[in-house]
Every structure is written in C-alpha cells, then in structure tokens.
C-alpha atoms as a PDB file:
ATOM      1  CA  UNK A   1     -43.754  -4.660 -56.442  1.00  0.00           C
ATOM      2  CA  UNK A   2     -42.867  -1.589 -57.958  1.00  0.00           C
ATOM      3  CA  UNK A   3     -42.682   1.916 -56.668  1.00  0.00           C
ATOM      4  CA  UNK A   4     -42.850   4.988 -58.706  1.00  0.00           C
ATOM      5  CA  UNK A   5     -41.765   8.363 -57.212  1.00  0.00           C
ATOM      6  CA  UNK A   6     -42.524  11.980 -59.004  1.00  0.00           C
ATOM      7  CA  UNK A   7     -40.893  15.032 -58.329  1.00  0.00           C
ATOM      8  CA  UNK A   8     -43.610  17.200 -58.394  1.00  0.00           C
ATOM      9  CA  UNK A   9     -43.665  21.133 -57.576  1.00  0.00           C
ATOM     10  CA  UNK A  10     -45.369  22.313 -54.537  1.00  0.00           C
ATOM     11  CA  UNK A  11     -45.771  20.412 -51.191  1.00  0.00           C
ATOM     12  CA  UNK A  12     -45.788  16.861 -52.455  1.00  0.00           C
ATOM     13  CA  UNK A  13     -43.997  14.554 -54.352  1.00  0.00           C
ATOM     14  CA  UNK A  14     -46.092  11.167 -55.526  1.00  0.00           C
ATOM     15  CA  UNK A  15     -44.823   7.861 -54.896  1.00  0.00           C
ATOM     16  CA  UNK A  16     -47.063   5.016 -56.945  1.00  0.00           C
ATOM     17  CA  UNK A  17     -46.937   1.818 -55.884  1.00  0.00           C
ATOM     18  CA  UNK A  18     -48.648  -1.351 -58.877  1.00  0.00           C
ATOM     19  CA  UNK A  19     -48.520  -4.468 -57.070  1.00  0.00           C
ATOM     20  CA  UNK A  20     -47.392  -8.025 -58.321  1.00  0.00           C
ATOM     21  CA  UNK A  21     -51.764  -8.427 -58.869  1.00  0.00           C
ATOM     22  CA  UNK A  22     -51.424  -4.996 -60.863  1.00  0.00           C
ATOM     23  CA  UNK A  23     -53.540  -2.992 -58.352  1.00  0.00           C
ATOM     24  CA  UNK A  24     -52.191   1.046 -58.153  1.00  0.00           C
ATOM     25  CA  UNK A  25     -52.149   2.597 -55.540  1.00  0.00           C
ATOM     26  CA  UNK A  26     -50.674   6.544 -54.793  1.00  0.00           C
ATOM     27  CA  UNK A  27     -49.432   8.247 -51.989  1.00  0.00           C
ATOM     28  CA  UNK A  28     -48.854  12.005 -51.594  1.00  0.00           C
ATOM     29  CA  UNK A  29     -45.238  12.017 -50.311  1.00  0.00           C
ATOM     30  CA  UNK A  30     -45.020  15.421 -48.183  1.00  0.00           C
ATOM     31  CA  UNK A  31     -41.411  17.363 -49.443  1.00  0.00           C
ATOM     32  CA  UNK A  32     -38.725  17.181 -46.831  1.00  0.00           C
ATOM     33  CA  UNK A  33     -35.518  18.690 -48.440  1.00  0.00           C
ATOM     34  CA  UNK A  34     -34.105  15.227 -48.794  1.00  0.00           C
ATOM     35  CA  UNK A  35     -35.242  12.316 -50.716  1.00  0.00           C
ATOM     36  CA  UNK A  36     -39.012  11.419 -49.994  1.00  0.00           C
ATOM     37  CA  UNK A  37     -39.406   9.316 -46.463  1.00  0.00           C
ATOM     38  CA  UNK A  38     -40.366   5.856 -48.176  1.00  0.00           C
ATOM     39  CA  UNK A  39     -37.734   5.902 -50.544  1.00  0.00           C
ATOM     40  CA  UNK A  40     -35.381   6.041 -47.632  1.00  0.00           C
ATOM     41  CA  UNK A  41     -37.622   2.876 -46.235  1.00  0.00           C
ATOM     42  CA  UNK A  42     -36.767   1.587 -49.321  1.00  0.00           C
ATOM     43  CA  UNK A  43     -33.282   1.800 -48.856  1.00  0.00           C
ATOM     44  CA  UNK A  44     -33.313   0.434 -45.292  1.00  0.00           C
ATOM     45  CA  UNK A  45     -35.910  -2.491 -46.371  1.00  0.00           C
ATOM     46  CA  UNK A  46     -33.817  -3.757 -49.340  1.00  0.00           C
ATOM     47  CA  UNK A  47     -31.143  -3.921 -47.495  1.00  0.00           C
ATOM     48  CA  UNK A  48     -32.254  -5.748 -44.164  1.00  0.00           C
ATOM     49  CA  UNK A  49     -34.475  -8.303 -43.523  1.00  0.00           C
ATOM     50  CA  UNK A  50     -36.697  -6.367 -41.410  1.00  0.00           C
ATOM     51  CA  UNK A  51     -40.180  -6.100 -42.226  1.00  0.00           C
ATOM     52  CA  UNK A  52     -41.685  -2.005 -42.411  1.00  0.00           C
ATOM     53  CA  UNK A  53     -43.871  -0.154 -43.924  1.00  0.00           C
ATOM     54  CA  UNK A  54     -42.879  -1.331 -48.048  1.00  0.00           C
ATOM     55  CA  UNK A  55     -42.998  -4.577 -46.765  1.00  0.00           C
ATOM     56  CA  UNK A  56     -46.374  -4.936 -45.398  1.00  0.00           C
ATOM     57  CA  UNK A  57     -47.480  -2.981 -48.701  1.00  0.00           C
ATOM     58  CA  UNK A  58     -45.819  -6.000 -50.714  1.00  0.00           C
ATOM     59  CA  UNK A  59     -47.526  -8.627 -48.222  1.00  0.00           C
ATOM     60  CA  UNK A  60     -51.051  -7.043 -49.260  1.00  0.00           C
ATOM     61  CA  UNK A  61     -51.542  -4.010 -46.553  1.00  0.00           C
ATOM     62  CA  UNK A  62     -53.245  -0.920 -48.141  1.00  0.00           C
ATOM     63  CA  UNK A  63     -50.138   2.209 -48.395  1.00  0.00           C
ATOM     64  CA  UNK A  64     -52.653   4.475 -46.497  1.00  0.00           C
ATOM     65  CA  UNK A  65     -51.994   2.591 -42.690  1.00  0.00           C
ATOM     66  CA  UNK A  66     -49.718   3.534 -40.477  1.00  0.00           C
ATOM     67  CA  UNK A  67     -47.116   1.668 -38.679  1.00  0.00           C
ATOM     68  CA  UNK A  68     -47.397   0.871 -35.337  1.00  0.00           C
ATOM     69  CA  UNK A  69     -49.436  -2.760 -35.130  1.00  0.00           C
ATOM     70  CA  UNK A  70     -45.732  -4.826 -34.797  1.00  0.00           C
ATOM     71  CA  UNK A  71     -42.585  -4.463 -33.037  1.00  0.00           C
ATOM     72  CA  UNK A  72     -40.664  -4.920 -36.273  1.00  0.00           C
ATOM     73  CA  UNK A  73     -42.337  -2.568 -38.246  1.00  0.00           C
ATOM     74  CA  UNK A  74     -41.439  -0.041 -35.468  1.00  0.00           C
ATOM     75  CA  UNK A  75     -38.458  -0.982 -35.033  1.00  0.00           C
ATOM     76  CA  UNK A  76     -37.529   0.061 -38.762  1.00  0.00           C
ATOM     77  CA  UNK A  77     -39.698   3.133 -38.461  1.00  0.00           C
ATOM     78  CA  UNK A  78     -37.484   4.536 -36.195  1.00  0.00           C
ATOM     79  CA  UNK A  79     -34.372   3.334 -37.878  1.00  0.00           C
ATOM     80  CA  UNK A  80     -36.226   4.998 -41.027  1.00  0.00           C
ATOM     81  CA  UNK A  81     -36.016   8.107 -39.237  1.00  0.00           C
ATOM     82  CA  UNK A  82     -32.750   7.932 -37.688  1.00  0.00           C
ATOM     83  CA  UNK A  83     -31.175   7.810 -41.070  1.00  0.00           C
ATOM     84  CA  UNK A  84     -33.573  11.003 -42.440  1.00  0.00           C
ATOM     85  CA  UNK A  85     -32.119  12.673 -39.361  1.00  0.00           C
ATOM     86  CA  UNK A  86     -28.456  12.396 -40.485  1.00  0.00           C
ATOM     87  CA  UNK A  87     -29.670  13.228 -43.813  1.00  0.00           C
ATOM     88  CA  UNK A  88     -30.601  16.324 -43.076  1.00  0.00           C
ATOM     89  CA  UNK A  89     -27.802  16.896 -40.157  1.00  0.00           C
ATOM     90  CA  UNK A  90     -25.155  15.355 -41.575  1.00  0.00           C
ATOM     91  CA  UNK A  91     -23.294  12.172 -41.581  1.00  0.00           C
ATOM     92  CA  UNK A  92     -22.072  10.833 -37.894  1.00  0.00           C
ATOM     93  CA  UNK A  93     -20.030   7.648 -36.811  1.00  0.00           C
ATOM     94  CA  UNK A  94     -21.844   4.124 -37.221  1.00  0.00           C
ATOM     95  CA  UNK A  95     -21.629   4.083 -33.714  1.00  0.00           C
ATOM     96  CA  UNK A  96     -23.142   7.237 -33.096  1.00  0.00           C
ATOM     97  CA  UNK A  97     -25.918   6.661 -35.643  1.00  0.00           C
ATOM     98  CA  UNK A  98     -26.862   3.042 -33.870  1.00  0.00           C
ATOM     99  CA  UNK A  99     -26.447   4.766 -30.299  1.00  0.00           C
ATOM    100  CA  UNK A 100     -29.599   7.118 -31.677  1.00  0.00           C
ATOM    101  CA  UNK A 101     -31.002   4.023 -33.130  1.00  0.00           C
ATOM    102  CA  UNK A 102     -31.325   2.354 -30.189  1.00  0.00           C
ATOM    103  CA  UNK A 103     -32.263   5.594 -27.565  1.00  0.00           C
ATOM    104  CA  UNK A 104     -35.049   6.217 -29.894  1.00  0.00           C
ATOM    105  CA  UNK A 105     -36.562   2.661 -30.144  1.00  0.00           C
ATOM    106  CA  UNK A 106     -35.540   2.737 -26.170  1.00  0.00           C
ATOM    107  CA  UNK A 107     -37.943   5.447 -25.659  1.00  0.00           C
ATOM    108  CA  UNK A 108     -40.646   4.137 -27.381  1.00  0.00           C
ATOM    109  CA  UNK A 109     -40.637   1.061 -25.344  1.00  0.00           C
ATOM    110  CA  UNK A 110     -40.081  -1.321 -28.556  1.00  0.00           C
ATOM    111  CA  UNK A 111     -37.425  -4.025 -29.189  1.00  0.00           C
ATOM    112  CA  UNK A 112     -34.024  -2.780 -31.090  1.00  0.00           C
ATOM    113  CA  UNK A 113     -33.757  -4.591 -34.598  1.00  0.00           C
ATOM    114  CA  UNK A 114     -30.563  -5.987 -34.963  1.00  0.00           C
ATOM    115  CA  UNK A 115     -28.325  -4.010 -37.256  1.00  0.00           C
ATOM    116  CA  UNK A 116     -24.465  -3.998 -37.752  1.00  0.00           C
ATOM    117  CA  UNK A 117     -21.872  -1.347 -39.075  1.00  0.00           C
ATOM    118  CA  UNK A 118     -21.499  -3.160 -42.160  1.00  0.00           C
ATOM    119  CA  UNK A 119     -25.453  -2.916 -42.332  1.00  0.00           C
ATOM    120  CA  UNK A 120     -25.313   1.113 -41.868  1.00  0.00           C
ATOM    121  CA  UNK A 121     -22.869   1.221 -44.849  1.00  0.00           C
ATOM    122  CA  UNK A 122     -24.785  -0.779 -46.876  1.00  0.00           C
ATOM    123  CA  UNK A 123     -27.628   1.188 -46.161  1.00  0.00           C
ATOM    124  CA  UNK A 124     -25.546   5.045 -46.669  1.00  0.00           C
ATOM    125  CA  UNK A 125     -24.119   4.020 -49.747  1.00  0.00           C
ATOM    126  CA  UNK A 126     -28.073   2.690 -51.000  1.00  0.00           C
ATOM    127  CA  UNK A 127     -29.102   6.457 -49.701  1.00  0.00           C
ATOM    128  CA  UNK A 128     -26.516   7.979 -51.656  1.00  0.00           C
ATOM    129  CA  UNK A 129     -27.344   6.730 -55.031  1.00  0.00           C
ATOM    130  CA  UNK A 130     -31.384   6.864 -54.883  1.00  0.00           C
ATOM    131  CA  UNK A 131     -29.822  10.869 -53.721  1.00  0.00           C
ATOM    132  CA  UNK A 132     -28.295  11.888 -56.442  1.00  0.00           C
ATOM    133  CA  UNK A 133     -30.718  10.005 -59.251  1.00  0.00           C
ATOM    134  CA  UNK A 134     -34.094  12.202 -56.803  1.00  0.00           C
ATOM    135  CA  UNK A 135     -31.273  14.937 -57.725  1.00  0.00           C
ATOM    136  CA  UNK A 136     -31.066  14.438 -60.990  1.00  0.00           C
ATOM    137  CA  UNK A 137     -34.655  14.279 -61.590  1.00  0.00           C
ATOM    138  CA  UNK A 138     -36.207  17.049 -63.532  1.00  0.00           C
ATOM    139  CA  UNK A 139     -39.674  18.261 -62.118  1.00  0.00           C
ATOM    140  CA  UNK A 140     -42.617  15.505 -63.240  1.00  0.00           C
ATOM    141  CA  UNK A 141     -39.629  13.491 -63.585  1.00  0.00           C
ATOM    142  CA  UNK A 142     -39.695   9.458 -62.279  1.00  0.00           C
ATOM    143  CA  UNK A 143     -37.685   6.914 -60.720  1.00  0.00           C
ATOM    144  CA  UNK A 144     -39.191   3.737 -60.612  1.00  0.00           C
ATOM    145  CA  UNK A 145     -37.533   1.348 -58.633  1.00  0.00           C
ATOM    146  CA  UNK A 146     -38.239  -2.855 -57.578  1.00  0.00           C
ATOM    147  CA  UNK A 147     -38.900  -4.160 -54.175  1.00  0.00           C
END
C-alpha cells in the first residue's frame, strides 16, 4: 500500500492512500503542529507488529472508520497518541513514555500491547526522520511512503 501525504495550506493536510488493487482513497488530515496523526501510525505500525488503523486499511477496511472494534487496534491508538503527546511536549524517558502508555490504555479498560525500550527507540528515531522530510516539504509538496 502506499500513502501519500500533502502539505497543504489551511486546516488540512491530505494523506492518499492507492491500495495493492489500485483503489484511491483520501483523507483530510486535520493540522496539528507536528507531523500529521497517521503518519505517526505509520511510524508506530512499521515498526511493531501490532495491527491499527494503516493496517486494517491494508487488510481492505475503508480509511473513513474509526478505531475502536479490537483491542489491538486500541491498543496502538493510544500508543499513537502517546507518542503525538511527547511530540508536542517534548521528549521523556522510555520509561516514562511506556508508564503513560500503559495509564492511558489502563483507563480505557483495554489490554497493554507489548512494547520494549528498544521498540520506543526504534519508533523516535522513525518519528524523527518522517519530521524533518514533513519539514522539508514545501507547501503542495509530497511524501509518499510504503506500508
């Protein structure tokens, strides 16, 4: 599958995603200050084996549901989130950032996918360079990446 983001002016970025089949579909990707929220699934999908929201796209789900039907697609929701929340705070301890992990899936009453330090890393150092190619990015500009 491959996933096309634009950095577009105003609200919205676009991400377009052409499946293996060569259906197209887009998604409006609201602006957050930080690298839009499903290239950061991105990020945490290629790296683990967890399945979330890209991953049920790939498997044939339509891009306009929203996650909630599985305990593994909520389970990397939230760890989606955790790492947009030290993006835009700034970077903690591993420890710290799998402590918030775990409260948040904790609250929600969902299991905790299992993720290591070494995973986190791998994970950062994936955020950092899909950060500064978005950053590089002129407006209209794309970065088209495989999943």
């Amino acid at each position: 599958m491959e996933l096309m983001f634009v950095k577009r002016s105003g609200k919205y970025d676009e991400l377009t995603i052409v499946r293996s089949d060569g259906t197209v579909e887009s998604v409006a990707c609201p602006k957050q200050g930080i690298i839009p929220h499903d290239m950061v699934h991105y990020a945490v999908e290629s790296v683990l084996a967890h399945r979330g929201f890209l991953s049920l796209v790939k498997e044939g789900q339509a891009s306009a549901f929203t996650t909630g039907a599985g305990d593994s697609d909520e389970a990397v929701e939230r760890l989606v989130e955790t790492f947009q929340a030290e993006m835009w705070g700034g970077r903690v301890s591993a420890a710290d950032l799998l402590s918030t992990y775990e409260h948040a899936c904790e609250s929600r009453g969902h299991r905790i996918a299992a993720v290591s330090r070494d995973d986190v890393e791998a994970i950062r150092d994936r955020l950092d360079e899909l950060t500064l190619q978005w950053g590089a990015l002129p407006q209209n500009g794309a970065l088209t990446i495989r999943f």
